[in-house]
C-alpha atoms as a PDB file:
ATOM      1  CA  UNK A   1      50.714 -34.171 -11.688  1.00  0.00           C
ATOM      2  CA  UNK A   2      51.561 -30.666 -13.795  1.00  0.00           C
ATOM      3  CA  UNK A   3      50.993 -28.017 -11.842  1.00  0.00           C
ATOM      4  CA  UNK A   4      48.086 -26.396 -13.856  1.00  0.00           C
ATOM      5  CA  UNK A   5      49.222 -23.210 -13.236  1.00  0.00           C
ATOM      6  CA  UNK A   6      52.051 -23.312 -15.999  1.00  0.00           C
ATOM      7  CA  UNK A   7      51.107 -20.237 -17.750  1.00  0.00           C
ATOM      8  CA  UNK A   8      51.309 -20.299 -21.827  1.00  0.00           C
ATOM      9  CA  UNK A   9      53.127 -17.735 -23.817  1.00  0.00           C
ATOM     10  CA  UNK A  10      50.936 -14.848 -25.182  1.00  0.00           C
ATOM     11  CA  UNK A  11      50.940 -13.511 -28.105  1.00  0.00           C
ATOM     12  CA  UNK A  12      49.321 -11.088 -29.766  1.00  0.00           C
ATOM     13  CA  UNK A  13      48.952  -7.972 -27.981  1.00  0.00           C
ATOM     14  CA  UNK A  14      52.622  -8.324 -29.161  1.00  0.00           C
ATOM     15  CA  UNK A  15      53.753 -11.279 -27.222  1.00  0.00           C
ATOM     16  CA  UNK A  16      53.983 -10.539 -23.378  1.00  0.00           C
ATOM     17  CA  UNK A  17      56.537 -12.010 -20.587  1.00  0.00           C
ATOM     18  CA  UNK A  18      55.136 -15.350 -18.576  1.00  0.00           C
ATOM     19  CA  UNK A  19      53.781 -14.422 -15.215  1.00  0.00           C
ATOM     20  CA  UNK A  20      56.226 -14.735 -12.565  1.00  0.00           C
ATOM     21  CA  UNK A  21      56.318 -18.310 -11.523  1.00  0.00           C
ATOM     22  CA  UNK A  22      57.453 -16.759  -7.825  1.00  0.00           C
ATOM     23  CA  UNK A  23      54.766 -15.471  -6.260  1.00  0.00           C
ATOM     24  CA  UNK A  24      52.767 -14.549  -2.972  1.00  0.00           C
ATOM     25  CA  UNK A  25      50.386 -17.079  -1.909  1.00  0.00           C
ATOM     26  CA  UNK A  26      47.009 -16.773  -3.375  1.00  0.00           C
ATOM     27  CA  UNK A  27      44.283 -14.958  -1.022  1.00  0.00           C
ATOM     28  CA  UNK A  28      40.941 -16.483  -1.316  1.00  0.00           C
ATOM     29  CA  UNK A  29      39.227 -13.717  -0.351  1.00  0.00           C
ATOM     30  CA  UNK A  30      37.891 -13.024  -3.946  1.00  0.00           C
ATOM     31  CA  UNK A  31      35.748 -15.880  -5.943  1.00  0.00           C
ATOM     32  CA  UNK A  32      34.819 -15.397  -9.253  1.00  0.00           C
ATOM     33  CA  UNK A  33      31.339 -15.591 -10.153  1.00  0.00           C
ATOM     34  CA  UNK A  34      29.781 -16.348 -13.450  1.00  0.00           C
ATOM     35  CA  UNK A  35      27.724 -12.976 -14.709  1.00  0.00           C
ATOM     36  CA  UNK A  36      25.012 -12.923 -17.406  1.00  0.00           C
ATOM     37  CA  UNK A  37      25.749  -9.779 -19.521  1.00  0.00           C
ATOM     38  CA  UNK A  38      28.352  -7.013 -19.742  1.00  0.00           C
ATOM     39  CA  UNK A  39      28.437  -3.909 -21.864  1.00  0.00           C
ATOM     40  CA  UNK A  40      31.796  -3.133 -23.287  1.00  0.00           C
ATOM     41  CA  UNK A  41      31.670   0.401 -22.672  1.00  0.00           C
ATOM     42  CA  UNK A  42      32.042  -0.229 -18.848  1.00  0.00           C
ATOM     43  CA  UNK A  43      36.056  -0.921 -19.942  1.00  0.00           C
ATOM     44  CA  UNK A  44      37.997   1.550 -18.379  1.00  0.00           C
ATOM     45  CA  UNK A  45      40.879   2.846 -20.546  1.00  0.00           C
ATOM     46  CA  UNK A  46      44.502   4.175 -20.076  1.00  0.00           C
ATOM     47  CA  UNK A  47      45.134   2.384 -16.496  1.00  0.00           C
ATOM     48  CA  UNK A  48      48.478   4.005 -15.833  1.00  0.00           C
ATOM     49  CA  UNK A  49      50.610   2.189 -13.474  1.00  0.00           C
ATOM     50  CA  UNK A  50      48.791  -0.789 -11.742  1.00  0.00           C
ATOM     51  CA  UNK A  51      49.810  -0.051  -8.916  1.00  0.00           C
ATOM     52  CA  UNK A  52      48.094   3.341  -8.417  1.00  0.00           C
ATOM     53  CA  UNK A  53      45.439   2.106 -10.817  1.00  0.00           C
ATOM     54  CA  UNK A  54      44.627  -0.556  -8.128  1.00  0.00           C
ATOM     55  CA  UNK A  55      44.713   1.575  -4.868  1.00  0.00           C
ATOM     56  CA  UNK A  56      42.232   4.322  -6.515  1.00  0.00           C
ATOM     57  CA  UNK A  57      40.142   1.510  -7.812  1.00  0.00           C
ATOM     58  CA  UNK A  58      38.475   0.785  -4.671  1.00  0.00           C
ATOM     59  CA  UNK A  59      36.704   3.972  -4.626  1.00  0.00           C
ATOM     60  CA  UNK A  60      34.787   3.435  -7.446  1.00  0.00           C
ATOM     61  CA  UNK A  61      32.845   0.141  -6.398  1.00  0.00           C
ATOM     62  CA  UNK A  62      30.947  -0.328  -9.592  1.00  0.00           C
ATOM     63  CA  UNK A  63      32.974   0.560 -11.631  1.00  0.00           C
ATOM     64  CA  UNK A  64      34.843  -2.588 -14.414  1.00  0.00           C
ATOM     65  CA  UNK A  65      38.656  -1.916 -14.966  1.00  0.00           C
ATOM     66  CA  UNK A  66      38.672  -4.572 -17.733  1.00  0.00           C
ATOM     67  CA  UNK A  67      35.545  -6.015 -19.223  1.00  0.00           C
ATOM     68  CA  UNK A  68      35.834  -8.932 -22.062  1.00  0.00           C
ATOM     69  CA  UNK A  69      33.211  -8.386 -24.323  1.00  0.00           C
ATOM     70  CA  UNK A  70      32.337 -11.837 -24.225  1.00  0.00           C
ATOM     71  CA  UNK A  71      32.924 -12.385 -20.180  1.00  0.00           C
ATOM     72  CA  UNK A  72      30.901 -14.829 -18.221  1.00  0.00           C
ATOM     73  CA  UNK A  73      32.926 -15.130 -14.711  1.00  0.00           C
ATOM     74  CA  UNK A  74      34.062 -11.817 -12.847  1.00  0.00           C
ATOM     75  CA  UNK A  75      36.539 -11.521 -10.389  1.00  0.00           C
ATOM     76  CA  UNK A  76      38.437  -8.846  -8.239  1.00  0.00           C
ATOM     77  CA  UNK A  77      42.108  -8.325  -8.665  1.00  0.00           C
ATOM     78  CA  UNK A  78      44.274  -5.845  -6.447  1.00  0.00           C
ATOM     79  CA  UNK A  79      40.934  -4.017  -5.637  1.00  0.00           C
ATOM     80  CA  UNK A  80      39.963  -3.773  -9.177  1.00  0.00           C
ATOM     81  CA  UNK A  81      36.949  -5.612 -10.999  1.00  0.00           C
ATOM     82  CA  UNK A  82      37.908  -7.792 -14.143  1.00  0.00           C
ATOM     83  CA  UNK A  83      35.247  -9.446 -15.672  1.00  0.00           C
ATOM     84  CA  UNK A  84      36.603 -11.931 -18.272  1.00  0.00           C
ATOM     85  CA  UNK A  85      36.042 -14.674 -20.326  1.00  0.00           C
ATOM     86  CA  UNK A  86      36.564 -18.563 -19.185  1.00  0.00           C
ATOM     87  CA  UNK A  87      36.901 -21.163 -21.745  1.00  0.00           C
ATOM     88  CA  UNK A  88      37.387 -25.085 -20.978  1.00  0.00           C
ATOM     89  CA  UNK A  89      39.821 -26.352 -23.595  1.00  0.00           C
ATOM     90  CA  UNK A  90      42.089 -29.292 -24.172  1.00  0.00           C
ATOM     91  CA  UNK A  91      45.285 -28.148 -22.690  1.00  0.00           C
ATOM     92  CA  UNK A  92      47.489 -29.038 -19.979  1.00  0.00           C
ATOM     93  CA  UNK A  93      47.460 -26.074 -18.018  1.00  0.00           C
ATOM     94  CA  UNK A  94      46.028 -22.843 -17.406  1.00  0.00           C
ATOM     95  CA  UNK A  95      46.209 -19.950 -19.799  1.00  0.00           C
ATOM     96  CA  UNK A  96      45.989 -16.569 -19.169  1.00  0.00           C
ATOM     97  CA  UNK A  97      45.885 -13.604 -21.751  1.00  0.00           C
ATOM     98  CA  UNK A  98      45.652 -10.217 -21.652  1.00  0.00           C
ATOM     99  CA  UNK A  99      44.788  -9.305 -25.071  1.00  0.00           C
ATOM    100  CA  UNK A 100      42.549  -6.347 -26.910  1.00  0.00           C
ATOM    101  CA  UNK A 101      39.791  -7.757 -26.290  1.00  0.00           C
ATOM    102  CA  UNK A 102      40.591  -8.093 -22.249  1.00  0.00           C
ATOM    103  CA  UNK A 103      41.639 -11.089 -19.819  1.00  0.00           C
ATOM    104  CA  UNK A 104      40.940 -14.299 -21.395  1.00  0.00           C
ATOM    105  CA  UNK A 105      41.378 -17.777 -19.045  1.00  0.00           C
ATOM    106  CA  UNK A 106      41.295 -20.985 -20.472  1.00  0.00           C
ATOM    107  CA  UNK A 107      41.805 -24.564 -18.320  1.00  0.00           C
ATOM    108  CA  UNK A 108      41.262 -28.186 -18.490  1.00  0.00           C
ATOM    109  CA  UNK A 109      37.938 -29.881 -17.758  1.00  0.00           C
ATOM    110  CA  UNK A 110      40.192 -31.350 -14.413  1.00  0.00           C
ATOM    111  CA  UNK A 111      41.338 -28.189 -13.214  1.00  0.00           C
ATOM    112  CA  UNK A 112      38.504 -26.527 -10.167  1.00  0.00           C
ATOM    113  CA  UNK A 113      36.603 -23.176 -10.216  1.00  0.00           C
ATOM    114  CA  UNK A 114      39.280 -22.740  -6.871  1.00  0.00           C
ATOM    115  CA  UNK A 115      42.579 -23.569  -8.763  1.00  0.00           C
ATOM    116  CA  UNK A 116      41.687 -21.039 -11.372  1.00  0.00           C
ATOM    117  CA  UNK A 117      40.650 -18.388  -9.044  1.00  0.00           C
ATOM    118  CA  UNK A 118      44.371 -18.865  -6.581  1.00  0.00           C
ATOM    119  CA  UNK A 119      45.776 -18.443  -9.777  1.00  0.00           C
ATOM    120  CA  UNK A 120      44.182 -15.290 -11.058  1.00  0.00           C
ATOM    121  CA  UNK A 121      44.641 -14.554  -7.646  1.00  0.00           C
ATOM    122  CA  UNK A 122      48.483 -15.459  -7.682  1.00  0.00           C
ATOM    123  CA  UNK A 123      48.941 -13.083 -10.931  1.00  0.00           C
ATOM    124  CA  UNK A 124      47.006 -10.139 -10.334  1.00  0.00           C
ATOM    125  CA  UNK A 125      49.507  -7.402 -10.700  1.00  0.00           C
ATOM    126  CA  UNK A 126      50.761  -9.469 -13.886  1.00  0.00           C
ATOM    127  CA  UNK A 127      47.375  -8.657 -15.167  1.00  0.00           C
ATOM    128  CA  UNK A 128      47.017  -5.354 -14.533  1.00  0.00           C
ATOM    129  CA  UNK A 129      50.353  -4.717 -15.462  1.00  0.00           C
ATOM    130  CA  UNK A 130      50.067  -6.143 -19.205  1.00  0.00           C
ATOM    131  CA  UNK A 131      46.534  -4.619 -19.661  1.00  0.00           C
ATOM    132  CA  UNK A 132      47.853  -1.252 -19.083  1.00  0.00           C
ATOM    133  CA  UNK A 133      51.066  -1.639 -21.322  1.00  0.00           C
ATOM    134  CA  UNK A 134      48.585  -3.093 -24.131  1.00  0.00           C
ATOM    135  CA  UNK A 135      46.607  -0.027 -23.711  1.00  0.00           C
ATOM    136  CA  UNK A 136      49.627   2.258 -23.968  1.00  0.00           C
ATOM    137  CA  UNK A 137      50.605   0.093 -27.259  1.00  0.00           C
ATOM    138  CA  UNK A 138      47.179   0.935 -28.761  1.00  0.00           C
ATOM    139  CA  UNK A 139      47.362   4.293 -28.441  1.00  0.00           C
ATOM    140  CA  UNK A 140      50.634   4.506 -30.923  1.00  0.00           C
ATOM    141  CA  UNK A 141      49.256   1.539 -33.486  1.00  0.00           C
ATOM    142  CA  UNK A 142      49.429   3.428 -36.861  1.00  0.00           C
ATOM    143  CA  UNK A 143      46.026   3.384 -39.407  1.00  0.00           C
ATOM    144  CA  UNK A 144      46.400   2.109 -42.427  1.00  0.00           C
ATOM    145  CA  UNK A 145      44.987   4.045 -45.176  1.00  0.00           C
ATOM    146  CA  UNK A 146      43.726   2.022 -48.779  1.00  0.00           C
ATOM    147  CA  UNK A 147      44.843   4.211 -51.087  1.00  0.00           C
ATOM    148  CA  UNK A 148      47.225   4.758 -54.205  1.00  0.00           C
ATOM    149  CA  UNK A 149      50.682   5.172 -52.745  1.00  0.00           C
ATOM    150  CA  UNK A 150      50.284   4.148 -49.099  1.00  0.00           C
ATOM    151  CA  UNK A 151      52.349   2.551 -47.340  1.00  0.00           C
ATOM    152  CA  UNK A 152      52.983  -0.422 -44.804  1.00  0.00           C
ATOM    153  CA  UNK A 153      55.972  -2.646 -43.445  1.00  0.00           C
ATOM    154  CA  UNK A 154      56.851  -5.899 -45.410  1.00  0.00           C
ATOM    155  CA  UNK A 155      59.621  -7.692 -43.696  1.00  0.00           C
ATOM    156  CA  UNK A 156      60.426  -4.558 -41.764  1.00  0.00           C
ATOM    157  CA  UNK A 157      60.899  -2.255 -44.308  1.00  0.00           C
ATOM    158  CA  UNK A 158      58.257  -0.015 -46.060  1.00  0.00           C
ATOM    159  CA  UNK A 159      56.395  -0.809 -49.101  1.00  0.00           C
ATOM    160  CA  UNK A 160      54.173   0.831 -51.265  1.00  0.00           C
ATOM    161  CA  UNK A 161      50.857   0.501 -52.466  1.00  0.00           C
ATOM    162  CA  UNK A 162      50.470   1.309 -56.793  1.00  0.00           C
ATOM    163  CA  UNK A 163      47.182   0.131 -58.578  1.00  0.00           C
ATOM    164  CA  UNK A 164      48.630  -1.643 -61.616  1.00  0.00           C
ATOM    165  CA  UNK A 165      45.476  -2.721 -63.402  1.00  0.00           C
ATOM    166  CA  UNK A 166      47.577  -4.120 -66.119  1.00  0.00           C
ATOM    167  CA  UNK A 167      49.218  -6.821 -64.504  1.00  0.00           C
ATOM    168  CA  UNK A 168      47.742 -10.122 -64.474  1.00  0.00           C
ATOM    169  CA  UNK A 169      48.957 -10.951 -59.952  1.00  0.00           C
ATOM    170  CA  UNK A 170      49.925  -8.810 -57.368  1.00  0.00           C
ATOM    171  CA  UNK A 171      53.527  -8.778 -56.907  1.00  0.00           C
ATOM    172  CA  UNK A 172      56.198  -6.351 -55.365  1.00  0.00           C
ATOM    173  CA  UNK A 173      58.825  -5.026 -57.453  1.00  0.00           C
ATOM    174  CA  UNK A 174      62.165  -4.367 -57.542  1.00  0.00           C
ATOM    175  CA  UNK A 175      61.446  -0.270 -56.122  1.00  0.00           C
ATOM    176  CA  UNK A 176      59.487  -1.701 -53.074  1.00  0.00           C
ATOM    177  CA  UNK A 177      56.148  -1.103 -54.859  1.00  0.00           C
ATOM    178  CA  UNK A 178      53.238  -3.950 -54.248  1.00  0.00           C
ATOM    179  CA  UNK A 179      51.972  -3.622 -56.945  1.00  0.00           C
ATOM    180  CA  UNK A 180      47.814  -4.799 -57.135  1.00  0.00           C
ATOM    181  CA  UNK A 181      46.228  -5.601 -60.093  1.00  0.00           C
ATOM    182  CA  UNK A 182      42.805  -3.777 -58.950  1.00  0.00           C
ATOM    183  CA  UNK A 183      41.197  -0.791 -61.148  1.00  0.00           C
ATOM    184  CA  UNK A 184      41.992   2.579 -60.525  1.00  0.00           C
ATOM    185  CA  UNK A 185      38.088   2.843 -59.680  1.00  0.00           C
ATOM    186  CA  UNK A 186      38.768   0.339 -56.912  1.00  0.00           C
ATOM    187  CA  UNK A 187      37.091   0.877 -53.179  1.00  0.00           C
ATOM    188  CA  UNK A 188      39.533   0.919 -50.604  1.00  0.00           C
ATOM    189  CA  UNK A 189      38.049  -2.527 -48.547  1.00  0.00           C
ATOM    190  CA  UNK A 190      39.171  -3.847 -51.521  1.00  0.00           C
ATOM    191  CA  UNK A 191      42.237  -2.439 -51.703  1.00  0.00           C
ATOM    192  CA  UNK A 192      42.786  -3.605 -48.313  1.00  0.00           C
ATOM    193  CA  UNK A 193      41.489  -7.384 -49.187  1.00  0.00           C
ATOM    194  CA  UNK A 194      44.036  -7.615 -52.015  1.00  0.00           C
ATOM    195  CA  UNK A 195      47.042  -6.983 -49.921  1.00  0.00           C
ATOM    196  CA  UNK A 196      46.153  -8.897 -47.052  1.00  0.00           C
ATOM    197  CA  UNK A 197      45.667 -11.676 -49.596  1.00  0.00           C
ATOM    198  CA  UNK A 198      49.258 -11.249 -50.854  1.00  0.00           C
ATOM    199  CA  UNK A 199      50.615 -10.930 -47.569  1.00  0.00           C
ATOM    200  CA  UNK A 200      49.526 -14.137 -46.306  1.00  0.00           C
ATOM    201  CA  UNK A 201      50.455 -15.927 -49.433  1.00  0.00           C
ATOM    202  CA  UNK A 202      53.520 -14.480 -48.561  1.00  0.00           C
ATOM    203  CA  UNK A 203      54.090 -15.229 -45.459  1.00  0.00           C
ATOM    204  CA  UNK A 204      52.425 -19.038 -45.454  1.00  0.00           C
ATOM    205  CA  UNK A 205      55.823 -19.757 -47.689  1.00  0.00           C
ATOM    206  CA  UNK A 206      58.132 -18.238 -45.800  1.00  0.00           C
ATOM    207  CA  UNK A 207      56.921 -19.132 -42.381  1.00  0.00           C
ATOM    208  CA  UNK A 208      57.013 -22.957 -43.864  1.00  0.00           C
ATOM    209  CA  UNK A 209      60.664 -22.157 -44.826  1.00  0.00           C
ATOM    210  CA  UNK A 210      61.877 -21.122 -41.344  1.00  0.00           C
ATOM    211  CA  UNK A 211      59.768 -24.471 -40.026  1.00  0.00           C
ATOM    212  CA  UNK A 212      62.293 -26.592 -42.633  1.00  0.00           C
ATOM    213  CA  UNK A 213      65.277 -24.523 -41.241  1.00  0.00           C
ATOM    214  CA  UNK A 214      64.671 -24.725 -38.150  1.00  0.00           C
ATOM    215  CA  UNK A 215      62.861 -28.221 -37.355  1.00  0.00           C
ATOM    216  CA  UNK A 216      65.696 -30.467 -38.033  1.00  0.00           C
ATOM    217  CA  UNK A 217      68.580 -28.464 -36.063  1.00  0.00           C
ATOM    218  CA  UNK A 218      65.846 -28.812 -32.546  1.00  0.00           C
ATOM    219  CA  UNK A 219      65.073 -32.251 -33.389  1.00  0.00           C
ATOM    220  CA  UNK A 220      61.801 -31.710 -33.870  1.00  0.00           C
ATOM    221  CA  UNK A 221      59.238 -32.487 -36.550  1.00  0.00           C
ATOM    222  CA  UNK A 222      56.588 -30.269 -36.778  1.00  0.00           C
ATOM    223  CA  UNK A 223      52.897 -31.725 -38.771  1.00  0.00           C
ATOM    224  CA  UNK A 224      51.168 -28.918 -40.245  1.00  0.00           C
ATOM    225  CA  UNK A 225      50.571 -25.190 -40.236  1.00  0.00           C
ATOM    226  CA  UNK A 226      47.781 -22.849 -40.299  1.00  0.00           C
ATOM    227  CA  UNK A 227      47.677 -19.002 -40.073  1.00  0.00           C
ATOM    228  CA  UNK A 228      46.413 -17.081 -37.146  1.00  0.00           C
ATOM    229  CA  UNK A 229      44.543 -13.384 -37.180  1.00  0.00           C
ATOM    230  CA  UNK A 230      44.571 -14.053 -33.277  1.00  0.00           C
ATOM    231  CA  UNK A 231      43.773 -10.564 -31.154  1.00  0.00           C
ATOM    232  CA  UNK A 232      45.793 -11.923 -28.298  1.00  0.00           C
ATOM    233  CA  UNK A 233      48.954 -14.342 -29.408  1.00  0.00           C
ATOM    234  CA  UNK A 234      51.738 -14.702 -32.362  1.00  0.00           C
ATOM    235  CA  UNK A 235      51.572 -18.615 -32.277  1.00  0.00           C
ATOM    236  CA  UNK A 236      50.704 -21.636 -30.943  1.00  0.00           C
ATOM    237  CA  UNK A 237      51.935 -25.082 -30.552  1.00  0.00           C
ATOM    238  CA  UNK A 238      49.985 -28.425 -30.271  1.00  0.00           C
ATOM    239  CA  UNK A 239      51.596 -31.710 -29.371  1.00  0.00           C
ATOM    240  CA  UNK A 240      51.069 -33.618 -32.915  1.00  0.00           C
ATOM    241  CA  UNK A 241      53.054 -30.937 -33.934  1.00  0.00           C
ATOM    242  CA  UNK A 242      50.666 -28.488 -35.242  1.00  0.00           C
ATOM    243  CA  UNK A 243      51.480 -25.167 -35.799  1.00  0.00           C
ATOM    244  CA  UNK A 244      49.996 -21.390 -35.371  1.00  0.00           C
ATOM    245  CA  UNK A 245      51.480 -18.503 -36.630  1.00  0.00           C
ATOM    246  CA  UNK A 246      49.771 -15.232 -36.848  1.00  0.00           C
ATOM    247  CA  UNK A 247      49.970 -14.148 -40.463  1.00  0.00           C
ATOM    248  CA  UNK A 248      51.167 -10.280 -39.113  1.00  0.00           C
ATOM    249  CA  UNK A 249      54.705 -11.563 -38.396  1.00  0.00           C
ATOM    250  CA  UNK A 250      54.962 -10.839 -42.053  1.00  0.00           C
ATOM    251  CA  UNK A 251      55.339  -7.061 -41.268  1.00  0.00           C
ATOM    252  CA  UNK A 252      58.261  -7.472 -38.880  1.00  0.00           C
ATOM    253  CA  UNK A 253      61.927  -7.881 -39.382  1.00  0.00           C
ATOM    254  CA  UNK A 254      63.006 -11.718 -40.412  1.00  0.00           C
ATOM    255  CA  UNK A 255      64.683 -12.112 -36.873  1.00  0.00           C
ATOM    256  CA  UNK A 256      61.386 -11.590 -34.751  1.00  0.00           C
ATOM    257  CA  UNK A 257      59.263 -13.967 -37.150  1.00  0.00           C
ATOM    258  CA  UNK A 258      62.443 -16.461 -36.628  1.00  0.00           C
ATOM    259  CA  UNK A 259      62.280 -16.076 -32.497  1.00  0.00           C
ATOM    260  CA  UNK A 260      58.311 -16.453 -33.072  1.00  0.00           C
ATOM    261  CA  UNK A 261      59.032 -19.941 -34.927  1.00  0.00           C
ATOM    262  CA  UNK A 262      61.926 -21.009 -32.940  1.00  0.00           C
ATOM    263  CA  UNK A 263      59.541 -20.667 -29.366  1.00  0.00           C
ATOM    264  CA  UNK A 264      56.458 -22.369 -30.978  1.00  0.00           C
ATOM    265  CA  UNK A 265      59.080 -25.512 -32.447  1.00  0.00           C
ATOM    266  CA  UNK A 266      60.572 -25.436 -28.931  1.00  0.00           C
ATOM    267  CA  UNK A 267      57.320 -26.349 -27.366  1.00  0.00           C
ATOM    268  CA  UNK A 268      57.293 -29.489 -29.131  1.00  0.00           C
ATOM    269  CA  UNK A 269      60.265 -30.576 -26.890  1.00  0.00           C
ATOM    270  CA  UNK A 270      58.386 -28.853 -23.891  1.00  0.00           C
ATOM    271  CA  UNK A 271      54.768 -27.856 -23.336  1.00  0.00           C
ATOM    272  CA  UNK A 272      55.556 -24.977 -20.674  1.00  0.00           C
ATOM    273  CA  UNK A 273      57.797 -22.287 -20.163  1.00  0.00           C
ATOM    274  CA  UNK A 274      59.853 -23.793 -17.778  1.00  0.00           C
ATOM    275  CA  UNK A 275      63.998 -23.315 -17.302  1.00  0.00           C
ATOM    276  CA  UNK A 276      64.267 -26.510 -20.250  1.00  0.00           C
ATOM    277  CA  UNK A 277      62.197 -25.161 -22.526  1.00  0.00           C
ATOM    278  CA  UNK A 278      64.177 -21.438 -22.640  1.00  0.00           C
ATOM    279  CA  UNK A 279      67.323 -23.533 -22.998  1.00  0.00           C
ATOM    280  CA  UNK A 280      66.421 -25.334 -26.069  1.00  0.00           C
ATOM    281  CA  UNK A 281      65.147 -21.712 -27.458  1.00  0.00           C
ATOM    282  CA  UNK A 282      68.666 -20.044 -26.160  1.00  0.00           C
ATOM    283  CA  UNK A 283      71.026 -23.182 -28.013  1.00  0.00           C
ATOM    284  CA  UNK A 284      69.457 -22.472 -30.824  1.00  0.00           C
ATOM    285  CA  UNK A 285      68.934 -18.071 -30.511  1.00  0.00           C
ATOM    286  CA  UNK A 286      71.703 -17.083 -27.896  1.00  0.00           C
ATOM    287  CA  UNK A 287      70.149 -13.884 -28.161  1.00  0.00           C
ATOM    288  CA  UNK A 288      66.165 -14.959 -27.639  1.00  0.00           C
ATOM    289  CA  UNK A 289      65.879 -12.388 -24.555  1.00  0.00           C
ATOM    290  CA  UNK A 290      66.783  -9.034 -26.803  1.00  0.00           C
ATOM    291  CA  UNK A 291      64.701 -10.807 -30.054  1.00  0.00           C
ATOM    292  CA  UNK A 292      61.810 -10.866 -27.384  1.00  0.00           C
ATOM    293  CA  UNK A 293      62.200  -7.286 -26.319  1.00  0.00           C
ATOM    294  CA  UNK A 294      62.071  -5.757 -29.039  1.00  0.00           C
ATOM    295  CA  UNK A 295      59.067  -7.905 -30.383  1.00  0.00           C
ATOM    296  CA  UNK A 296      57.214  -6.593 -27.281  1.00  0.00           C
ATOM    297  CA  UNK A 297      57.477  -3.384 -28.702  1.00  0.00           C
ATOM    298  CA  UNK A 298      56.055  -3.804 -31.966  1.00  0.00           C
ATOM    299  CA  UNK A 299      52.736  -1.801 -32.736  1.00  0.00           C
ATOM    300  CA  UNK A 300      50.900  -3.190 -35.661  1.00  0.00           C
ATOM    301  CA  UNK A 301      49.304  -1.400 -38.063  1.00  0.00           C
ATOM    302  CA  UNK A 302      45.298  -1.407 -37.266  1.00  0.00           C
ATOM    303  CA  UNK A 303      43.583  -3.105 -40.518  1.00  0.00           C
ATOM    304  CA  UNK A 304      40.413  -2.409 -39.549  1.00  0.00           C
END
């Protein structure tokens, strides 16, 4: 049988590493219980190191270090309360993600209450760890602001925002100017509607284009894809060969969105993380591990 604690690749907060697959044994000391209601303001913010976070935690009993808005089990990791939110899914393993919103969990209908406690258990500090460097990542995320003349990253490289009334599409120019055929008079949620409009038109034909690039060197066929505005991942993979891809790989250099589509056509050949799957990403991106770095330190503009 799989061991159902294979953890999935995250992605969103940008993407984060796979929780160690060596670790101690689980303590069952801790069982998480379902709870009714909790109010998002009891999210503690700017944990620090985990570590420390952990050991200072246990004086303050009541208090949640990370509280899903949507939770409905609670647990306590390394001395700290997480209440988060557990989801039975059709997968093949547990998933674990540590996203904006908080600690997300989702299992198979076959795996027990137990097995997903050990592993929570198992990946504690992982948790901790990720929610605190996702915390430090949201302090630098830029605002965006809908306006003549802003500006934003297109393929990692600025762009420019000109109201061009005139023009019949949006369409970016040879100066690096998007330019939006809105009104001068326009609001700026429109502003923002029209180039998040042209952005994933944009990046629903390129992403397909690295798919047909890729696909046929792996050995894979992949069925059909659909954009993602996930909070916590930069794609997905099913096993008919569906497809994920978070339509804000657009802003980011061409060689992050092609490590993003080379790991999600990878886990067509293997559903896991394991030592096979990173070899069929590293024949085909012998330099995966420093394309994953530096997409772990991507900040994305807030579009809110």
């Amino acid at each position: 049988m799989r061991n159902p604690l294979q953890l999935v690749l995250d992605f969103l907060s940008p993407p984060q590493e796979p929780a160690p697959s060596s670790v101690r044994k689980a303590r069952p000391t801790f069982t998480s219980s379902p709870i009714s209601s909790l109010s998002p303001t009891n999210q503690a913010s700017g944990l620090g190191n985990p570590t420390s976070a952990a050991n200072s935690a246990t004086a303050v009993s009541g208090e949640i270090a990370i509280a899903h808005p949507r939770a409905n089990r609670e647990t306590v990791l390394e001395g700290m309360r997480v209440a988060y939110l557990f989801q039975r899914v059709r997968r093949r393993s547990i998933g674990f993600v540590v996203g904006p919103d908080g600690l997300e969990v989702r299992a198979p209908k076959w795996v027990t209450l137990k097995e997903v406690e050990m592993g929570l258990q198992e990946r504690g500090e992982w948790v901790l760890r990720k929610w605190a460097e996702l915390q430090e990542r949201q302090k630098n995320i830029r605002q965006i602001e809908w306006r003549e003349g802003a500006s934003l990253d297109y393929l990692g490289e600025p762009i420019h925002l000109h109201l061009s009334p005139q023009n019949g599409r949006s369409e970016l120019n040879d100066q690096r100017q998007l330019l939006l055929a809105l009104p001068h008079s326009v609001e700026a949620s429109q502003i923002r509607d029209a180039v998040q409009a042209w952005l994933m038109r944009e990046a629903k034909v390129l992403f397909e284009q690295r798919l047909n690039h890729f696909a046929p060197l792996m050995g894979v066929q992949w069925r059909r894809l659909s954009l993602s505005n996930a909070g916590s991942r930069w794609g997905s993979a099913r096993v008919d060969g569906a497809i994920r891809l978070n339509w804000r790989l657009i802003h980011l250099k061409p060689e992050a969105i092609d490590y993003v589509v080379v790991h999600e056509l990878a886990h067509l050949h293997e559903m896991n993380h394991s030592p096979a799957f990173w070899k069929v990403v590293a024949d085909i991106l012998p330099d995966h591990l420093e394309r994953r770095k530096a997409l772990q330190k991507e900040n994305l503009a807030n579009w809110a």
